[in-house]
Structure formats: C-alpha cells, structure tokens
N, C-alpha and C. Protein backbone atom coordinates (compact mmCIF):
# COMPACT_ATOMS: atom_id res chain seq x y z
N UNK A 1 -19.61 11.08 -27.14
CA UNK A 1 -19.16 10.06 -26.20
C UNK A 1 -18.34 9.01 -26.95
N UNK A 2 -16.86 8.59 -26.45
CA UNK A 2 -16.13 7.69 -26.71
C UNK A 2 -17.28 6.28 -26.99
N UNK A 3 -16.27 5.39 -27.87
CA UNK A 3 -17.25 4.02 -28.22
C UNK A 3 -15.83 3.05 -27.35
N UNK A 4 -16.45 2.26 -26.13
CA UNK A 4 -15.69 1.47 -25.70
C UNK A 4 -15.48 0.17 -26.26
N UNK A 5 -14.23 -0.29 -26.45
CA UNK A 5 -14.13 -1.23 -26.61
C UNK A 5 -13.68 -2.79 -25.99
N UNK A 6 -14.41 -3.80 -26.55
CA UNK A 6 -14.32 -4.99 -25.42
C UNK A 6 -12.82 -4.92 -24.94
N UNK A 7 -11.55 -4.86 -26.07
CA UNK A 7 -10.18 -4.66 -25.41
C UNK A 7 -9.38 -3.80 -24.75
N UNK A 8 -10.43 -2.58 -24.72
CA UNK A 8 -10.35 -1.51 -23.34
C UNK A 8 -10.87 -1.82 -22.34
N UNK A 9 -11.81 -2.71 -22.29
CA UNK A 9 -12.26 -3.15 -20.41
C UNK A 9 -11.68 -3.79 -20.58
N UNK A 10 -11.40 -4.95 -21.10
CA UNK A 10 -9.85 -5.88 -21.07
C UNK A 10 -8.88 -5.47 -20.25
N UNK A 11 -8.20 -4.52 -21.13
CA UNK A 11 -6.94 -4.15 -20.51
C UNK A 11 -7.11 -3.16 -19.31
N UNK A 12 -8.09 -2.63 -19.27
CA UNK A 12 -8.34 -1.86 -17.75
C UNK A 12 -8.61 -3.11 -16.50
N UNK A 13 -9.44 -3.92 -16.73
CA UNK A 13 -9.79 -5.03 -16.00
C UNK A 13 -8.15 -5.58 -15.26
N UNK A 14 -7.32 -6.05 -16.34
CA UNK A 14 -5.89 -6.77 -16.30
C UNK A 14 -5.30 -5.80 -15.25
N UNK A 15 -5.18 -4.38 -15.74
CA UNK A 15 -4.24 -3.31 -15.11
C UNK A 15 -5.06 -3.23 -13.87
N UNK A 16 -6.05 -3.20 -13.34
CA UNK A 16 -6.80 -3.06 -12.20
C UNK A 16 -7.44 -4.15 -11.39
N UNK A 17 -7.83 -5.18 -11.84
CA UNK A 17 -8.00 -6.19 -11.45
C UNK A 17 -9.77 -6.17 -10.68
N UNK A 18 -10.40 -5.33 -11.69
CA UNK A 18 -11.74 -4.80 -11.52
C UNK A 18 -12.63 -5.60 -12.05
N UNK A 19 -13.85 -5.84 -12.00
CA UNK A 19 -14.73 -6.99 -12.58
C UNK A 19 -15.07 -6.30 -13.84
N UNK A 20 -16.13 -6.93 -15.09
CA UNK A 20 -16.00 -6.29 -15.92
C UNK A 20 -16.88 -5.35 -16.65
N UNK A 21 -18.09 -5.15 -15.63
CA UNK A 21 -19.18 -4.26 -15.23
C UNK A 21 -18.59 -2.90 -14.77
N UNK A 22 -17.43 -2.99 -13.86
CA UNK A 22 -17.19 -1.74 -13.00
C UNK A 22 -16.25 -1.29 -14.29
N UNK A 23 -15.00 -1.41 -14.60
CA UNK A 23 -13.96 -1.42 -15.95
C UNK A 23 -15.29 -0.57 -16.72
N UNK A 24 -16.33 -1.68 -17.05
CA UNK A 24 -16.74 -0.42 -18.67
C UNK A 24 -17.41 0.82 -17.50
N UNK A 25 -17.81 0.35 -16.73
CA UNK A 25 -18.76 1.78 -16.50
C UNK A 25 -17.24 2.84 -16.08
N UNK A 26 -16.77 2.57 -15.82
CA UNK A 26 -15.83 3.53 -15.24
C UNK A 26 -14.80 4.22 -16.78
N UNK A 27 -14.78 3.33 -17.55
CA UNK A 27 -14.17 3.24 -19.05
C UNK A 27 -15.34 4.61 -19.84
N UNK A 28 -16.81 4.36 -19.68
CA UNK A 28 -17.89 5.00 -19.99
C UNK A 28 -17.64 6.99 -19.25
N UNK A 29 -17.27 6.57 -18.08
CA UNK A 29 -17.48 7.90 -17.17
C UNK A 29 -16.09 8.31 -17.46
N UNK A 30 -15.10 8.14 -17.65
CA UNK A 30 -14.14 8.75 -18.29
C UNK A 30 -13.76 8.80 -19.95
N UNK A 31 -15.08 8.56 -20.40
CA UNK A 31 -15.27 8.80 -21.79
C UNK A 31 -14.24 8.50 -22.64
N UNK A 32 -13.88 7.13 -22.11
CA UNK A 32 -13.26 6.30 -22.74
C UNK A 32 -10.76 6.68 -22.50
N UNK A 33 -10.76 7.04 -21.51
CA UNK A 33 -9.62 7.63 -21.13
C UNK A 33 -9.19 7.02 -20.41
N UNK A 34 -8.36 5.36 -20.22
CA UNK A 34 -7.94 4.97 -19.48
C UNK A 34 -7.03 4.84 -18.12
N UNK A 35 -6.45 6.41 -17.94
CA UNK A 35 -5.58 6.56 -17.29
C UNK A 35 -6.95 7.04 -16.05
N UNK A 36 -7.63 7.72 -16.45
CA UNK A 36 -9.28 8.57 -15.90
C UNK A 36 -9.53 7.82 -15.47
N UNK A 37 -10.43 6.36 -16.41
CA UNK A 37 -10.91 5.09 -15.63
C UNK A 37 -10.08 4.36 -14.26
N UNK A 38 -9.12 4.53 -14.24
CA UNK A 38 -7.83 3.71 -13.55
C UNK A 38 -8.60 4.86 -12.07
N UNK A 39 -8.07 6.05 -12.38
CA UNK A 39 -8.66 6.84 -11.03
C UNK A 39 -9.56 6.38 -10.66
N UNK A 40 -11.00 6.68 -11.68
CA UNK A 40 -11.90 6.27 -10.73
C UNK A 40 -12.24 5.02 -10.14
N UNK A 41 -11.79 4.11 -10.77
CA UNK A 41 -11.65 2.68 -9.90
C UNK A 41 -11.42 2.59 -8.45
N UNK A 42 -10.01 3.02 -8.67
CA UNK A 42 -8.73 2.99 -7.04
C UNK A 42 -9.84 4.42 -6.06
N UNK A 43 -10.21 5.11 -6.74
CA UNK A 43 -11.52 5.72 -5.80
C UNK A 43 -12.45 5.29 -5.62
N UNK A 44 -13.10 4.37 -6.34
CA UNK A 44 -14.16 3.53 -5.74
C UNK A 44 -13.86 2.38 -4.58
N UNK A 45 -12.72 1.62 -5.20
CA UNK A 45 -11.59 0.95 -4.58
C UNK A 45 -11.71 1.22 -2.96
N UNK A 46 -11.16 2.78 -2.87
CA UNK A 46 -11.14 2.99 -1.76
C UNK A 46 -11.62 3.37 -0.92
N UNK A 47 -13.27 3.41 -1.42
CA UNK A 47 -14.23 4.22 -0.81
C UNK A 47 -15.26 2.51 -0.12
N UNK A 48 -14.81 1.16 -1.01
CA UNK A 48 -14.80 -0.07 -0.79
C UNK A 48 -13.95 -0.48 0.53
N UNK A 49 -13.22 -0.26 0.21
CA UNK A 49 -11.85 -0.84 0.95
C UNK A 49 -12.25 -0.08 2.49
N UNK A 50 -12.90 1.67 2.83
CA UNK A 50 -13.11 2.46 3.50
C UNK A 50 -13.52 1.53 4.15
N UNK A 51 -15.14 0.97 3.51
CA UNK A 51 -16.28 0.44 4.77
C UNK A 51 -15.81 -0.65 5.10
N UNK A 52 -15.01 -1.56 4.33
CA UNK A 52 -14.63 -3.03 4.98
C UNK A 52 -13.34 -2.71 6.30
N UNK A 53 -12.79 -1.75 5.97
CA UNK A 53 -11.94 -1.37 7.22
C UNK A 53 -12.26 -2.15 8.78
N UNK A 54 -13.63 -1.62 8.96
CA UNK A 54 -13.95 -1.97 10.20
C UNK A 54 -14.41 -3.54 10.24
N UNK A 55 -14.54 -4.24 9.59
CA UNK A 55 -14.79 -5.89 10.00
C UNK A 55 -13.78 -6.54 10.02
N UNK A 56 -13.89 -7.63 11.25
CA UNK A 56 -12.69 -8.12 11.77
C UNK A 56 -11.90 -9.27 10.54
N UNK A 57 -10.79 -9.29 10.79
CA UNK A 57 -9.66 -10.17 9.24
C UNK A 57 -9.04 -10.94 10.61
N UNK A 58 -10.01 -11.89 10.72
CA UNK A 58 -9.12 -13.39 12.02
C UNK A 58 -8.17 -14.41 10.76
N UNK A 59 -8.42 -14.22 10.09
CA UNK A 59 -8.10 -15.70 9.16
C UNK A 59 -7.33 -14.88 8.73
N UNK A 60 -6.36 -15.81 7.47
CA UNK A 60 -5.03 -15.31 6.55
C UNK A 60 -4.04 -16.55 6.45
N UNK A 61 -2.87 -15.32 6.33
CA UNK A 61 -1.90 -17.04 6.12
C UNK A 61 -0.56 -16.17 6.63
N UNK A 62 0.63 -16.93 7.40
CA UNK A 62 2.55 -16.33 7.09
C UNK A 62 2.81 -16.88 6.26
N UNK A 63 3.22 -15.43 5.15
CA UNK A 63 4.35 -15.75 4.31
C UNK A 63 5.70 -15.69 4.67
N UNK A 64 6.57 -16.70 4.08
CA UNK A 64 8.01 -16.90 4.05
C UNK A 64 8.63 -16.41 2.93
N UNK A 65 9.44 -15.46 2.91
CA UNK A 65 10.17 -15.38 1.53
C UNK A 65 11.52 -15.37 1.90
N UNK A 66 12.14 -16.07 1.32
CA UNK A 66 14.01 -15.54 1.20
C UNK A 66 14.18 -15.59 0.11
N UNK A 67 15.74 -14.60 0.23
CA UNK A 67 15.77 -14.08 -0.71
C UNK A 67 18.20 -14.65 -0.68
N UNK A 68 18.44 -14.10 -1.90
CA UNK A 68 20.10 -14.01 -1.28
C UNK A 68 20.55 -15.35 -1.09
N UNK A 69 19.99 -16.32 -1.32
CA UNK A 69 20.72 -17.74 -0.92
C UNK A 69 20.38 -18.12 0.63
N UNK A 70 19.24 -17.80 1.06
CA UNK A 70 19.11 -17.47 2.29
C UNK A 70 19.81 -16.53 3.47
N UNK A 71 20.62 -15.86 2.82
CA UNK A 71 20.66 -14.79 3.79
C UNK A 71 20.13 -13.41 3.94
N UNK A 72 18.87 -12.89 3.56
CA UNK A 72 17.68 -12.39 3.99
C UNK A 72 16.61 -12.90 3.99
N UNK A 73 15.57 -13.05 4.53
CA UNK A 73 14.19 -13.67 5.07
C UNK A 73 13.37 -12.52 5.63
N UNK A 74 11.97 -12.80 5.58
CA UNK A 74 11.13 -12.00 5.80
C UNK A 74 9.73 -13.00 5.91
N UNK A 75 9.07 -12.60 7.43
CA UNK A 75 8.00 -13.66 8.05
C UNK A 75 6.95 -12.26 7.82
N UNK A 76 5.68 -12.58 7.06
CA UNK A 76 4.43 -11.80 7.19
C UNK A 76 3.33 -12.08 7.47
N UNK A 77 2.40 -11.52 8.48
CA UNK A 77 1.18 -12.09 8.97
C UNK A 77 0.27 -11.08 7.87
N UNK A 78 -0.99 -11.58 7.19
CA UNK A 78 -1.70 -10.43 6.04
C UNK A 78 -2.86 -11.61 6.45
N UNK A 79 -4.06 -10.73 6.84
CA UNK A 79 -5.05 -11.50 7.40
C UNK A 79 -6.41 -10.95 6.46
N UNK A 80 -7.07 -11.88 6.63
CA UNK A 80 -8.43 -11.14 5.57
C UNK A 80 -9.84 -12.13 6.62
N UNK A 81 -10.59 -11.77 5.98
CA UNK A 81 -12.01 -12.73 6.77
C UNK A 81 -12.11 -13.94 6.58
N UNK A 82 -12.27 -14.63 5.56
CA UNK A 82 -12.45 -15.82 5.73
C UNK A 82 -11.29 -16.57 4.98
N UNK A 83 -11.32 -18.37 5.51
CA UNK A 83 -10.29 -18.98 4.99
C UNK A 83 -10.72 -19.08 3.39
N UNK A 84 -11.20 -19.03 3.41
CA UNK A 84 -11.92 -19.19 1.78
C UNK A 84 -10.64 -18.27 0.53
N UNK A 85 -10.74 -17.20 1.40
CA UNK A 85 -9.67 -16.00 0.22
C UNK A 85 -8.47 -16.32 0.94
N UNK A 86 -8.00 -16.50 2.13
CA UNK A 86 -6.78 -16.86 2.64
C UNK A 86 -6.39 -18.03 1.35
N UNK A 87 -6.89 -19.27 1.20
CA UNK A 87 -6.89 -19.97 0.04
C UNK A 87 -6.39 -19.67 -1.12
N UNK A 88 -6.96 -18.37 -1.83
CA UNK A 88 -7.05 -18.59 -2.99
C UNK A 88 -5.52 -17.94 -3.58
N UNK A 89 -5.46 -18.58 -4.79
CA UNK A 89 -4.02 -18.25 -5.46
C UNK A 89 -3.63 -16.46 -5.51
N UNK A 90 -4.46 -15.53 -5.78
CA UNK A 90 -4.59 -14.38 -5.43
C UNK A 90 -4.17 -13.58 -4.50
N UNK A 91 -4.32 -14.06 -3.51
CA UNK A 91 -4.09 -13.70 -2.25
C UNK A 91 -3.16 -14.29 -1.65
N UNK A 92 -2.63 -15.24 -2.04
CA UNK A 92 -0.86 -16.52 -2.10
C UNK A 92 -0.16 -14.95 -2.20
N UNK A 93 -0.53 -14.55 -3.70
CA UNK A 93 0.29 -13.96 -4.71
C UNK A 93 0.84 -12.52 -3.80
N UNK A 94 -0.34 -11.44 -3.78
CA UNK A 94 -0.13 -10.86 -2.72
C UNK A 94 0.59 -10.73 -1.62
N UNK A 95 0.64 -12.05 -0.58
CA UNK A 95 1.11 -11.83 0.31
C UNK A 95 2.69 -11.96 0.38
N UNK A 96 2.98 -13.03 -1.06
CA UNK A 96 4.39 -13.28 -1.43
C UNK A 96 4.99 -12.02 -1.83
N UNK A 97 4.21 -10.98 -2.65
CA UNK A 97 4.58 -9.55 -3.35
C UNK A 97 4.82 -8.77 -2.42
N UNK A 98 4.32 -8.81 -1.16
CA UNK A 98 4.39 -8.06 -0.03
C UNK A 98 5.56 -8.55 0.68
N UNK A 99 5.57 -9.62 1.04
CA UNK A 99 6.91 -9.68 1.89
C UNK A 99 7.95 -9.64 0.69
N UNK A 100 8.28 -10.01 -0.21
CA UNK A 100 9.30 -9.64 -1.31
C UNK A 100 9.96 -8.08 -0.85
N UNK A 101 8.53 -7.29 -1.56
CA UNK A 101 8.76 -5.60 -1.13
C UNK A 101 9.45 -5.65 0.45
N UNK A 102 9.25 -6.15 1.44
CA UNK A 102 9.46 -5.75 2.79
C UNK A 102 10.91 -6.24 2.52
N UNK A 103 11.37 -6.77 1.90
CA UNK A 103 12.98 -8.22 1.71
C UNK A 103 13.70 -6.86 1.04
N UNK A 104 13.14 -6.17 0.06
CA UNK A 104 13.89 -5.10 -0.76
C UNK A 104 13.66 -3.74 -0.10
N UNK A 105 13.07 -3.35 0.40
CA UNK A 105 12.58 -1.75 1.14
C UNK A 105 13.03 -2.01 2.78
N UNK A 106 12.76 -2.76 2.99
CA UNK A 106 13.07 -2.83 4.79
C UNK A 106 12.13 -1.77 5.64
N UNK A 107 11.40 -1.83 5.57
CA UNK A 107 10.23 -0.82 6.18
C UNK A 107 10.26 -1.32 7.97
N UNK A 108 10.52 0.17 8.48
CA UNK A 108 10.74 -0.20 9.93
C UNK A 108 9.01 -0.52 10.86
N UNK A 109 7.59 -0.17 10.32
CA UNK A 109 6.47 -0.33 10.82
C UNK A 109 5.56 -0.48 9.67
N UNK A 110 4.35 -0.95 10.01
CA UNK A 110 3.23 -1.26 9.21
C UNK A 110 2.77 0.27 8.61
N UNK A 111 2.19 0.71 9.83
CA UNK A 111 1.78 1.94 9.85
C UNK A 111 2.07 3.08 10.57
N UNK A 112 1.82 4.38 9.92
CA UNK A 112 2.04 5.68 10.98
C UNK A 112 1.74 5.61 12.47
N UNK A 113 0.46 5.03 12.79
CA UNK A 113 0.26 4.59 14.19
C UNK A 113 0.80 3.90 14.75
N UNK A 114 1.71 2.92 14.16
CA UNK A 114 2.58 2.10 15.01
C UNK A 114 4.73 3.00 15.16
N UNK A 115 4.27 4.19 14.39
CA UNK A 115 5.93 4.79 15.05
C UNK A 115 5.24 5.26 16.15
N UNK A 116 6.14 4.70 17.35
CA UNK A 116 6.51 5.58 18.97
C UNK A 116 6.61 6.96 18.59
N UNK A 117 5.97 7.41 19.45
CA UNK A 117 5.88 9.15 19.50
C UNK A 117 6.97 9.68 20.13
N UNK A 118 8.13 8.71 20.43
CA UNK A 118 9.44 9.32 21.04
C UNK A 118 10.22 9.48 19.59
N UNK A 119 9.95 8.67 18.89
CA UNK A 119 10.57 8.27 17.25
C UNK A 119 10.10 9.73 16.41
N UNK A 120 8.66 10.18 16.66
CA UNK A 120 8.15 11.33 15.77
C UNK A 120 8.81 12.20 16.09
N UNK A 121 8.56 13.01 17.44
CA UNK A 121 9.52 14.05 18.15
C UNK A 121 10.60 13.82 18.19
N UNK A 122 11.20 12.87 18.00
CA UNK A 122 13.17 12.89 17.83
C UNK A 122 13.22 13.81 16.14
N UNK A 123 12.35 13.33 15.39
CA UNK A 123 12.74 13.10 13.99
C UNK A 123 12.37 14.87 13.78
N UNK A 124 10.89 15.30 14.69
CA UNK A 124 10.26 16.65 14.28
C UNK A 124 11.23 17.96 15.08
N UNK A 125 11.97 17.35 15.99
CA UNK A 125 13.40 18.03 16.64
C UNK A 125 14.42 18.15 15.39
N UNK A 126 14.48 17.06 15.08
CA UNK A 126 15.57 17.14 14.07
C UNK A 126 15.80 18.24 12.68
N UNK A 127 14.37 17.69 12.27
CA UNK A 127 13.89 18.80 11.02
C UNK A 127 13.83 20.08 11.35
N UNK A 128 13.15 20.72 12.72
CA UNK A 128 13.33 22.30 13.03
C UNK A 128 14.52 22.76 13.00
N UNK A 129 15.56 21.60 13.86
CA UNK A 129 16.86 22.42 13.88
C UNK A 129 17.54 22.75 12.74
N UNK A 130 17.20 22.09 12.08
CA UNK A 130 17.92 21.91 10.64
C UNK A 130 17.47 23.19 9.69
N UNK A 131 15.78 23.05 9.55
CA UNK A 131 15.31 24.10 8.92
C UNK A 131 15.76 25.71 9.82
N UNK A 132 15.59 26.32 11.27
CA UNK A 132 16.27 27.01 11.59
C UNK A 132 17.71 27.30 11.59
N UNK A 133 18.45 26.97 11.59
CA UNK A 133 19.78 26.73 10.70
C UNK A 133 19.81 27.28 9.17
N UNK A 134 18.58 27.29 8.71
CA UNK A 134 19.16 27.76 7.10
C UNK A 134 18.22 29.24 7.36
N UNK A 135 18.02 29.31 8.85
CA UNK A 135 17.23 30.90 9.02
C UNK A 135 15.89 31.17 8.37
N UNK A 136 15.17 30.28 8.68
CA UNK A 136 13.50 30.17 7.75
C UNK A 136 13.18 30.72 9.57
N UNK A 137 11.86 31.70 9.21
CA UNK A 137 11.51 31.86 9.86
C UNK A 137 10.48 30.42 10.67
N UNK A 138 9.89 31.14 11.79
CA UNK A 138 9.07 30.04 12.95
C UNK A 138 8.13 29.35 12.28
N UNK A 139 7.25 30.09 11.64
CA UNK A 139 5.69 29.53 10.79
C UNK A 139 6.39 28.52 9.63
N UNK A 140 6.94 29.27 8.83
CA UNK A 140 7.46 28.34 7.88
C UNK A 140 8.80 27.37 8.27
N UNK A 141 9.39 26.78 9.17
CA UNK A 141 10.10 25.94 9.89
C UNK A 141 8.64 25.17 10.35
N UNK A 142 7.66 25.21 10.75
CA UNK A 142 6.63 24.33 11.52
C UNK A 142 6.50 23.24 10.27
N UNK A 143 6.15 23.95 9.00
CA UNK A 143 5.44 23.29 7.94
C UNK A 143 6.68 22.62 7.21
N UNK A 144 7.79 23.12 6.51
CA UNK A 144 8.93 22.26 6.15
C UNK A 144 8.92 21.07 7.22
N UNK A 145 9.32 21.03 8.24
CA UNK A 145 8.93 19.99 9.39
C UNK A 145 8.16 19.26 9.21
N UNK A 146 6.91 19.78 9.40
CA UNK A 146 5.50 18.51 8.66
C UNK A 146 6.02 18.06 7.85
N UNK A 147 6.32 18.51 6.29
CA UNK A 147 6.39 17.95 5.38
C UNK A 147 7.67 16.68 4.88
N UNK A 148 8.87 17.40 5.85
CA UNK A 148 10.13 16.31 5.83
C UNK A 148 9.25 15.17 7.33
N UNK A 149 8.60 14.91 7.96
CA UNK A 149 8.16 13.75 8.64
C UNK A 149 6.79 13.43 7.90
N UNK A 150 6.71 13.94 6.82
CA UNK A 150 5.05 13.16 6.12
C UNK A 150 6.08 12.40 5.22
N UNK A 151 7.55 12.78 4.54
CA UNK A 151 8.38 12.09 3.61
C UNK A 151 9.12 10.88 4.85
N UNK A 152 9.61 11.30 5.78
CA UNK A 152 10.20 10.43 6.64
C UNK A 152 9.12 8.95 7.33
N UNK A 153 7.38 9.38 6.86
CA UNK A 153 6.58 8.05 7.04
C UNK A 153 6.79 7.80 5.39
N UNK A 154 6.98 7.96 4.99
CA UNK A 154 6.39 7.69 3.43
C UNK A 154 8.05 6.02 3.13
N UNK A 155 9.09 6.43 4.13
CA UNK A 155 10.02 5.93 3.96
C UNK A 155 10.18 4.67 5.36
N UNK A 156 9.55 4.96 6.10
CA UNK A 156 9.56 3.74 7.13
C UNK A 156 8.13 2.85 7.87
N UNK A 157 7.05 3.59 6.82
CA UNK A 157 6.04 2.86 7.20
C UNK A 157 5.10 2.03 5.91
N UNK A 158 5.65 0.58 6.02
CA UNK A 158 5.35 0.08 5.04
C UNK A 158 3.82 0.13 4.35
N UNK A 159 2.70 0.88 4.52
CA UNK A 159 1.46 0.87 4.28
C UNK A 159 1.84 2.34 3.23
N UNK A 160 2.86 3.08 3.46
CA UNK A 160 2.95 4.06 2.47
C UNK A 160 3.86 4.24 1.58
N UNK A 161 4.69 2.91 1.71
CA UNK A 161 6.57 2.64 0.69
C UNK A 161 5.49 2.88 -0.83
N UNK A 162 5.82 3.29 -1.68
CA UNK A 162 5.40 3.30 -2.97
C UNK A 162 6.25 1.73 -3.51
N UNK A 163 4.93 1.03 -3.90
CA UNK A 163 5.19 0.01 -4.17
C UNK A 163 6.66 -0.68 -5.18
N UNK A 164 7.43 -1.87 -5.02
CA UNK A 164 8.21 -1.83 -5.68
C UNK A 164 8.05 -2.04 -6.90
N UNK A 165 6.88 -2.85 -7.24
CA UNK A 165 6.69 -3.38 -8.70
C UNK A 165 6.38 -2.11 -8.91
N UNK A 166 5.67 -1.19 -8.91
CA UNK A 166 5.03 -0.17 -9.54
C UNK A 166 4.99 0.75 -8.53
N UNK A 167 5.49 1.64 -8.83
CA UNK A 167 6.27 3.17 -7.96
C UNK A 167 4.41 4.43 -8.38
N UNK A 168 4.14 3.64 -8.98
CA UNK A 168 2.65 4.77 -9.00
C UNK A 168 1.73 4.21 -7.75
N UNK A 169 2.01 3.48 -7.15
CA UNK A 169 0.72 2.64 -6.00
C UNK A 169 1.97 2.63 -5.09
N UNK A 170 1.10 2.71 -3.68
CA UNK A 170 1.51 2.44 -2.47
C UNK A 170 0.55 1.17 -2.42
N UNK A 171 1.40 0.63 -0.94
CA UNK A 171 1.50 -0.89 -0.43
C UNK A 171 0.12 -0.86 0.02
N UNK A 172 -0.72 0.34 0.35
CA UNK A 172 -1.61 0.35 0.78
C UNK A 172 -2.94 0.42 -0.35
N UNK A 173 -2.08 0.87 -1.30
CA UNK A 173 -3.42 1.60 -2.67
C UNK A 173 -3.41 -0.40 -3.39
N UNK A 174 -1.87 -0.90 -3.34
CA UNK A 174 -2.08 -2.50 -3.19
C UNK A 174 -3.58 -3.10 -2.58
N UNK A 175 -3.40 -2.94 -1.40
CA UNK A 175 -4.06 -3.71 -0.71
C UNK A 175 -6.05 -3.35 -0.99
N UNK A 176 -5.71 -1.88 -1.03
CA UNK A 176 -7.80 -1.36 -1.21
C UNK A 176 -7.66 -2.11 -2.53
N UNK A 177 -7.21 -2.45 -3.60
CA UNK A 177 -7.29 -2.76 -4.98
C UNK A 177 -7.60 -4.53 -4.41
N UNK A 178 -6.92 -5.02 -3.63
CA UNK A 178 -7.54 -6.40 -3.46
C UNK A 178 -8.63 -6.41 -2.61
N UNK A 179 -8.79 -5.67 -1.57
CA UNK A 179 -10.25 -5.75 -1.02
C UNK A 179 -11.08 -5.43 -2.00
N UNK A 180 -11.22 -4.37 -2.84
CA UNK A 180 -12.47 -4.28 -3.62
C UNK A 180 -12.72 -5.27 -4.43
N UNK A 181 -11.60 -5.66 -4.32
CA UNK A 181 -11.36 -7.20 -5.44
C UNK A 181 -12.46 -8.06 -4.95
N UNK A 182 -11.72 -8.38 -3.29
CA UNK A 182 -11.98 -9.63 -3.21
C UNK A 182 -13.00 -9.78 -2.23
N UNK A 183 -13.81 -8.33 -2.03
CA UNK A 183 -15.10 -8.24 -0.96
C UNK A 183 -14.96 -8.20 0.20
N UNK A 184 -13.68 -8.29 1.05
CA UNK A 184 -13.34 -8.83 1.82
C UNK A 184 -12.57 -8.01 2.87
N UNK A 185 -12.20 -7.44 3.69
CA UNK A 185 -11.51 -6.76 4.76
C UNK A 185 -10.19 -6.87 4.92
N UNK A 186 -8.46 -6.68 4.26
CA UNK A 186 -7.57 -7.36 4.32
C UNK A 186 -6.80 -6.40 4.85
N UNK A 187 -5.66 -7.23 5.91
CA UNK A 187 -4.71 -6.06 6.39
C UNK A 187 -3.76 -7.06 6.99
N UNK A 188 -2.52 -5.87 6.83
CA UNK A 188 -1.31 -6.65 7.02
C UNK A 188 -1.24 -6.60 9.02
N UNK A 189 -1.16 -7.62 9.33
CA UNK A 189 -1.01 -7.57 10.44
C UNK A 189 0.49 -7.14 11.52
N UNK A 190 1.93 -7.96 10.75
CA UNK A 190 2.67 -7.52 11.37
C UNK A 190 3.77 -8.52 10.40
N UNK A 191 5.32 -8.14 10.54
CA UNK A 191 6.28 -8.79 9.46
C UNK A 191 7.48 -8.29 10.43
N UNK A 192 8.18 -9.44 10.16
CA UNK A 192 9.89 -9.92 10.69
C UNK A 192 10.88 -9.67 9.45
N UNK A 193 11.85 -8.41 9.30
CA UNK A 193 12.69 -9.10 8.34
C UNK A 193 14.16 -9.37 9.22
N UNK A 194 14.91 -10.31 8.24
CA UNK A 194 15.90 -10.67 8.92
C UNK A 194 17.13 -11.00 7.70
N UNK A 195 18.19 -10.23 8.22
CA UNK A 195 19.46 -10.32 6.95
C UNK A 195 20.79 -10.85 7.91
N UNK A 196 21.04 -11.70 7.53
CA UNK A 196 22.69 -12.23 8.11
C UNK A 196 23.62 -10.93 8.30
N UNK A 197 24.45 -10.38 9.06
CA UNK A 197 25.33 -9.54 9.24
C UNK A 197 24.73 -7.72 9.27
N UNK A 198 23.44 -7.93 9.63
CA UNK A 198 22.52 -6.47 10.13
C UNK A 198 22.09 -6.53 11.02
C-alpha cells in the first residue's frame, strides 16, 4: 500500500475541493493514484449531489456578468437552500464562472428536458436523412442518429457544455462538486444572454 502524503490530500483537496477526511480516504482507496482518487470523489460527489437533487433550492442569488465593453451580458438565476451558502464567497464564485461560461458558449437551454420535442425531431429528421444518404442501412441510421443528438445536447444544453475552464468536467460535474461541497441542493434555475448586433 502507497504511503500518503499530507501534500497529496493537499493537492487533491485544492483540485477537488473535497474536505480532508474524504481526499485521504479516497487518496488511500486508490492507493495513492491521484487521477483514481479524483474519480472516486466526483463519484461520491455524485452519488451526494444524487440525494440532494430532490430538496427544494428557494434561495440563491442573479448573477450579472458582461463582458466586451458591455456589449455581451448574461443574467443567471443558480439557487441552492439556504441564504447562508447563497452568501458565501464560494458560491459568488460559481455563479460568476457560470454565467462567464454561458457569455463564451451561448448554450441555447439549461437542460435536455427543457429542448421542445419539436426541436429533437427536427434535429432526429435531420440526422436520418443525412445518415441514409451515405446508404447506412435502417438499424444502424437509428443509432448514428442517437448518437449525433446525444452530441447535438452536449452542444446546446448548458448542464452538459464541457466546462470552459476545464474541458475534463461538465457544467453539471461543476455543480455535484459544489453540492457535495457545500451539503446543500444547487441548481441553475434559468439565464438570459444578450450580445449587441445578434
């Protein structure tokens, strides 16, 4: 068994933002392999983040960001449970990092559940014709299809943009990393962007 050291939960702690109980044990169970530990965190993370799903996030804060000299802006509602973490500098930080990303990505919905199902079937029309056209048979045209509209959410629903600071996390693997953080139930509620001459 690896011998952990205090500046490996350190720097796992920093990179994850994990307390420093969970860091070594997780540092311990990947026998000292930080990239290992990092997994199992963002899986605990999200197995955290799972059960708080369902309790209600009334409180939060709108962020304002512009960007361009003011000619792009972006209004975000990111709500969590109590005013207490709405408060804290952490969760400032967050919600500023989030609308930033929305100022640079332009994400047309929060989530998959919020594209119109006239929007899916335009897009799952689109992909068959296309894939029939290069003469793929029926079965395999169904699944290319799936897979160009699982890439076509991955590109307009901001809960799955791969984050801008860091292209290894989605906006969403963001967010379970601050609930487990911060105990707490957090979700983006809804965001305005807005650019002069678009």
């Amino acid at each position: 068994m690896a011998t952990i050291t205090a500046q490996q939960v350190k720097t796992l702690r920093d990179t994850t933002g994990a307390g420093m109980m969970y860091a070594k044990q997780a540092l311990v169970e990947a026998n000292g392999d930080t990239d290992k530990a990092i997994d199992i965190l963002r899986t605990k993370g999200l197995a955290k983040a799972g059960k708080k799903a369902s309790r209600d996030a009334n409180e939060g804060l709108v962020e304002c960001y512009l960007h361009a000299g003011g000619k792009l802006g972006v209004l975000l509602e990111i709500n969590c449970e109590t005013d207490f973490v709405a408060r804290t500098d952490e969760f400032k930080q967050l919600a500023h990092d989030i609308a930033m990303h929305i100022a640079a990505t332009s994400p047309s919905y929060v989530s998959v559940e919020e594209v119109p199902a006239e929007v899916v079937a335009k897009e799952k029309e689109i992909y068959l014709e296309s894939v029939k056209q290069q003469g793929k048979p029926a079965e395999v045209a169904d699944k290319i299809a799936g897979g160009k509209l699982e890439k076509f959410y991955d590109d307009v629903c901001l809960l799955r943009q791969a984050y801008v600071k860091d292209s290894t996390k989605t906006i969403q693997d963001i967010l379970n990393a601050m609930i487990a953080k911060m105990g707490e139930n957090i979700k983006i509620n809804r965001f305005a962007r807005f650019q002069i001459g678009a």
